[in-house]
C-alpha atoms as a PDB file:
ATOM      1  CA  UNK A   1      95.211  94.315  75.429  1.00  0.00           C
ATOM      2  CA  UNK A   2      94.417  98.075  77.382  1.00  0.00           C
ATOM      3  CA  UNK A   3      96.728  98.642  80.423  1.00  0.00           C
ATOM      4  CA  UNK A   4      95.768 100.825  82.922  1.00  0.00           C
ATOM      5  CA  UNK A   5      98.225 103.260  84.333  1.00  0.00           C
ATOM      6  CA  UNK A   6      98.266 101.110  87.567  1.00  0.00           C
ATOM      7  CA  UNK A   7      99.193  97.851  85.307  1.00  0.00           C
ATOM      8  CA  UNK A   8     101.892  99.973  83.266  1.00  0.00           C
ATOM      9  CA  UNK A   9     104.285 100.038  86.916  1.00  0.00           C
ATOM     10  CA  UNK A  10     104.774  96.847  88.431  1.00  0.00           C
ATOM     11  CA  UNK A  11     107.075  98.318  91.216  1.00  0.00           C
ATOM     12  CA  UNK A  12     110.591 100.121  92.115  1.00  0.00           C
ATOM     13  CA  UNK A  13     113.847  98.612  91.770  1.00  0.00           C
ATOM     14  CA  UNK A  14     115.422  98.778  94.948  1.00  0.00           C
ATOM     15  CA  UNK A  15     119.226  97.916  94.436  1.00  0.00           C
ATOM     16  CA  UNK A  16     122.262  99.584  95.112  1.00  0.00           C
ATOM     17  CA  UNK A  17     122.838 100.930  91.688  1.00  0.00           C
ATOM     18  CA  UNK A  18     119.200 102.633  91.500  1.00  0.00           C
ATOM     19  CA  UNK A  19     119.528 104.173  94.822  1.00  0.00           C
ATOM     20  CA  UNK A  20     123.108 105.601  93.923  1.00  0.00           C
ATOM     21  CA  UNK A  21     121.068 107.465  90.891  1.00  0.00           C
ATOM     22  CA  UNK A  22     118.095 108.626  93.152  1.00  0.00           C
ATOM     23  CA  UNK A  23     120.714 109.882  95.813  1.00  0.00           C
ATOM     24  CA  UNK A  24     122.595 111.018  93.017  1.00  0.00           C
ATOM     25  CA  UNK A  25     120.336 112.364  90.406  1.00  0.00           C
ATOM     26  CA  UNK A  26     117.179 112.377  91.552  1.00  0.00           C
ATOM     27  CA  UNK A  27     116.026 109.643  88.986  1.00  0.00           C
ATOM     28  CA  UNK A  28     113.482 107.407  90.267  1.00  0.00           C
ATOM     29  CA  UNK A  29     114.006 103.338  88.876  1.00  0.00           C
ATOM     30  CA  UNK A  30     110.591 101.361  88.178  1.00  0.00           C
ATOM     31  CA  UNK A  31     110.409  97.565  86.552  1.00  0.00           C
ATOM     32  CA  UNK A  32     107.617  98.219  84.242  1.00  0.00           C
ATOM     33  CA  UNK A  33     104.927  96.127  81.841  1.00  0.00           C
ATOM     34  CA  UNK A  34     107.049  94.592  79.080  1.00  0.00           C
ATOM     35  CA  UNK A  35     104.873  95.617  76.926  1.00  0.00           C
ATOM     36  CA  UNK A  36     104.639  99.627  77.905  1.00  0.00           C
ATOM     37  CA  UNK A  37     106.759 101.856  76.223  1.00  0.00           C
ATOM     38  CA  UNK A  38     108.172 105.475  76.832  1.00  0.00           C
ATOM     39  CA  UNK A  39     104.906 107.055  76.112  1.00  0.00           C
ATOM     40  CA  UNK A  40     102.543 105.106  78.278  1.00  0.00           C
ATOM     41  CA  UNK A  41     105.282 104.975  81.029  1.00  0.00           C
ATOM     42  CA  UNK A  42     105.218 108.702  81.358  1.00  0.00           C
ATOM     43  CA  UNK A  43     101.464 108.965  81.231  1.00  0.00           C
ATOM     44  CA  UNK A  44     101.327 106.641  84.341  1.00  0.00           C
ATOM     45  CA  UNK A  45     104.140 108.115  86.389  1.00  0.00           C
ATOM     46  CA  UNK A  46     102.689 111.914  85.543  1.00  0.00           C
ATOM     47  CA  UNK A  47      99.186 110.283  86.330  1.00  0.00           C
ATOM     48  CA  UNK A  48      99.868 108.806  89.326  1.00  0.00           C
ATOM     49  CA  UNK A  49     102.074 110.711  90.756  1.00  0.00           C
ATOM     50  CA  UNK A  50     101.092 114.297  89.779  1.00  0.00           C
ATOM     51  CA  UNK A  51     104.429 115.422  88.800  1.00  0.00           C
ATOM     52  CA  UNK A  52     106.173 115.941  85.364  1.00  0.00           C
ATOM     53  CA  UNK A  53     108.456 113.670  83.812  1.00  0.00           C
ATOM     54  CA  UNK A  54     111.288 114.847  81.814  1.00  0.00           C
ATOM     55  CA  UNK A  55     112.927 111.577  80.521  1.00  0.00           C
ATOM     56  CA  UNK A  56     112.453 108.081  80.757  1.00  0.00           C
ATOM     57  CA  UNK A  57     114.757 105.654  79.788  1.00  0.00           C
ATOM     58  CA  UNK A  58     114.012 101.873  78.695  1.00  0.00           C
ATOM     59  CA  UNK A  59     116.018  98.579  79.621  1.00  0.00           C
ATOM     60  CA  UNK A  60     114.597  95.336  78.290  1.00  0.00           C
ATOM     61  CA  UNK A  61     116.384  92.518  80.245  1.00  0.00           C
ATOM     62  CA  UNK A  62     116.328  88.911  78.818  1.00  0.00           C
ATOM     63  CA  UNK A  63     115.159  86.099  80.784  1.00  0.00           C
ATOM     64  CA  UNK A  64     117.519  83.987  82.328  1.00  0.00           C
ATOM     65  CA  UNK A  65     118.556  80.422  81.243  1.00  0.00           C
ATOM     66  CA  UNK A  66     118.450  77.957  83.950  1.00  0.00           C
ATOM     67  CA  UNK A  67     118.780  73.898  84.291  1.00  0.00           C
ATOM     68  CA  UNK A  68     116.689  72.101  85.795  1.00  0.00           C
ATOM     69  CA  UNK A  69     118.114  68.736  85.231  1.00  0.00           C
ATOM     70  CA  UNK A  70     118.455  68.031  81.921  1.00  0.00           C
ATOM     71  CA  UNK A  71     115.897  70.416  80.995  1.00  0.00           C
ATOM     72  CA  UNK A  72     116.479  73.697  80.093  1.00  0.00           C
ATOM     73  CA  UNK A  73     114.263  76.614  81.187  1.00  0.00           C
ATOM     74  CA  UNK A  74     113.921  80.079  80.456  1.00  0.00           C
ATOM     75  CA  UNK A  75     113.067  82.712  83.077  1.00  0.00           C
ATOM     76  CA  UNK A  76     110.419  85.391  82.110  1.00  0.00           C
ATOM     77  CA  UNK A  77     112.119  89.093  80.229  1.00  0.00           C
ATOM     78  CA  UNK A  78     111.553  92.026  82.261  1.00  0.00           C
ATOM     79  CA  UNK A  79     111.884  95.463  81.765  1.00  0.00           C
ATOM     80  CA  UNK A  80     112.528  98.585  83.329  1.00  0.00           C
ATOM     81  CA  UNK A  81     112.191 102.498  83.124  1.00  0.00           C
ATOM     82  CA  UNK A  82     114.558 105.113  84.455  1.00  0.00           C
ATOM     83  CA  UNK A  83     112.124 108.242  84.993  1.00  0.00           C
ATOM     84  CA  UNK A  84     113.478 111.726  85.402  1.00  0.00           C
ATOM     85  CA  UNK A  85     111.256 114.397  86.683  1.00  0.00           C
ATOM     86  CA  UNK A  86     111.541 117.826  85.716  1.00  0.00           C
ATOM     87  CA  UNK A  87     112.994 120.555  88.449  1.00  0.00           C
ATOM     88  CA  UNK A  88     110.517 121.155  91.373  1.00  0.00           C
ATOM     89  CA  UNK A  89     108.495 117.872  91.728  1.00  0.00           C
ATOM     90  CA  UNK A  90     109.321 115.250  93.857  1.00  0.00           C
ATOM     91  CA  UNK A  91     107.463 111.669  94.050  1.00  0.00           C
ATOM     92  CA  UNK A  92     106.963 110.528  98.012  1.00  0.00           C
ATOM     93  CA  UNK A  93     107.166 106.658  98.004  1.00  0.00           C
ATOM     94  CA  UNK A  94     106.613 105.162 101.270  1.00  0.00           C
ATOM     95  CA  UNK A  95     109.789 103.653 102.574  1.00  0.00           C
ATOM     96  CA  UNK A  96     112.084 105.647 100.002  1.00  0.00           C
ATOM     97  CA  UNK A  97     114.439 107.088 102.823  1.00  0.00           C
ATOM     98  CA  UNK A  98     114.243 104.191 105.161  1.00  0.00           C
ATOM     99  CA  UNK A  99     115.955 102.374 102.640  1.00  0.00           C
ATOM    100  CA  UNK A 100     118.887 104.579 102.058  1.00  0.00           C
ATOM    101  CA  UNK A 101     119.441 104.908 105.717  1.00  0.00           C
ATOM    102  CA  UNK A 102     117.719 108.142 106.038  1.00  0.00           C
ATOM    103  CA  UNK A 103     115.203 109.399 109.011  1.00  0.00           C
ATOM    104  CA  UNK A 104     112.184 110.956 106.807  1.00  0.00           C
ATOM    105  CA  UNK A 105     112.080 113.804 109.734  1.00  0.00           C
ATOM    106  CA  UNK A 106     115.080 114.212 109.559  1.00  0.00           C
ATOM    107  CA  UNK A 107     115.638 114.510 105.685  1.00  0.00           C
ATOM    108  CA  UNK A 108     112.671 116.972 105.399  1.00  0.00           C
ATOM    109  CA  UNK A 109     114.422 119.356 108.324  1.00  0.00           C
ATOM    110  CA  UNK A 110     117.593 119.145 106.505  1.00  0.00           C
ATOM    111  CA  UNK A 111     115.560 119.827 103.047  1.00  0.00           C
ATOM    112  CA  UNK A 112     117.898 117.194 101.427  1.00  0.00           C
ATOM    113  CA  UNK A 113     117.394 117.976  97.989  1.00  0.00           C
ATOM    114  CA  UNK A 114     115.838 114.694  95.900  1.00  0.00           C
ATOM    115  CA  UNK A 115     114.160 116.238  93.311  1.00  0.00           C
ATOM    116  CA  UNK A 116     114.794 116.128  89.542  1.00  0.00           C
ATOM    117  CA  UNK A 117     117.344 117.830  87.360  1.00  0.00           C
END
């Protein structure tokens, strides 16, 4: 089976822990195809993004057991990729600073600095 680049990301993770890193870091959390890898996963963020990656990092998460009953069931595995871009490029996703608490006028007056390493 061919993935695209727009199959590869799924979407961002948007917990607490990821947006400590982004504030943090500047690394940018996506749950990804469970079947992509490091490669493909920085083809599509360099792709679709226009930027430069200069790490990603893989977590494969097992599905959950749950119990319905007497019957058990198994939850689907997921995985996700911790992308790092290199120094100067920045990725602009819609709602990013809404989310941490941040007015986006505001952030680019103040030139807060989320950009990678």
């Amino acid at each position: 089976m061919e993935l695209s680049v727009y199959d590869i990301i799924k979407r961002r993770v948007m917990t607490t822990k990821s947006l400590d890193i982004f504030k943090k870091e500047g690394k940018i959390t996506f749950e990804v195809h469970i079947k992509s890898n490091k490669i493909m996963i920085k083809q599509a963020v360099e792709k679709i993004w226009n930027v430069k990656v200069d790490n990603v990092r893989v977590i494969s998460i097992p599905g959950k057991t749950k119990s319905f009953g007497r019957r058990p069931f198994v939850g689907s595995d997921r995985k996700k990729a911790i992308v790092s871009l290199k120094k100067g490029y920045t990725i602009d996703l819609p709602g990013h600073f809404e989310t941490m608490g941040i007015n986006p006028a505001a952030a680019k007056e103040k030139e807060i600095p989320l950009e990678g390493k």
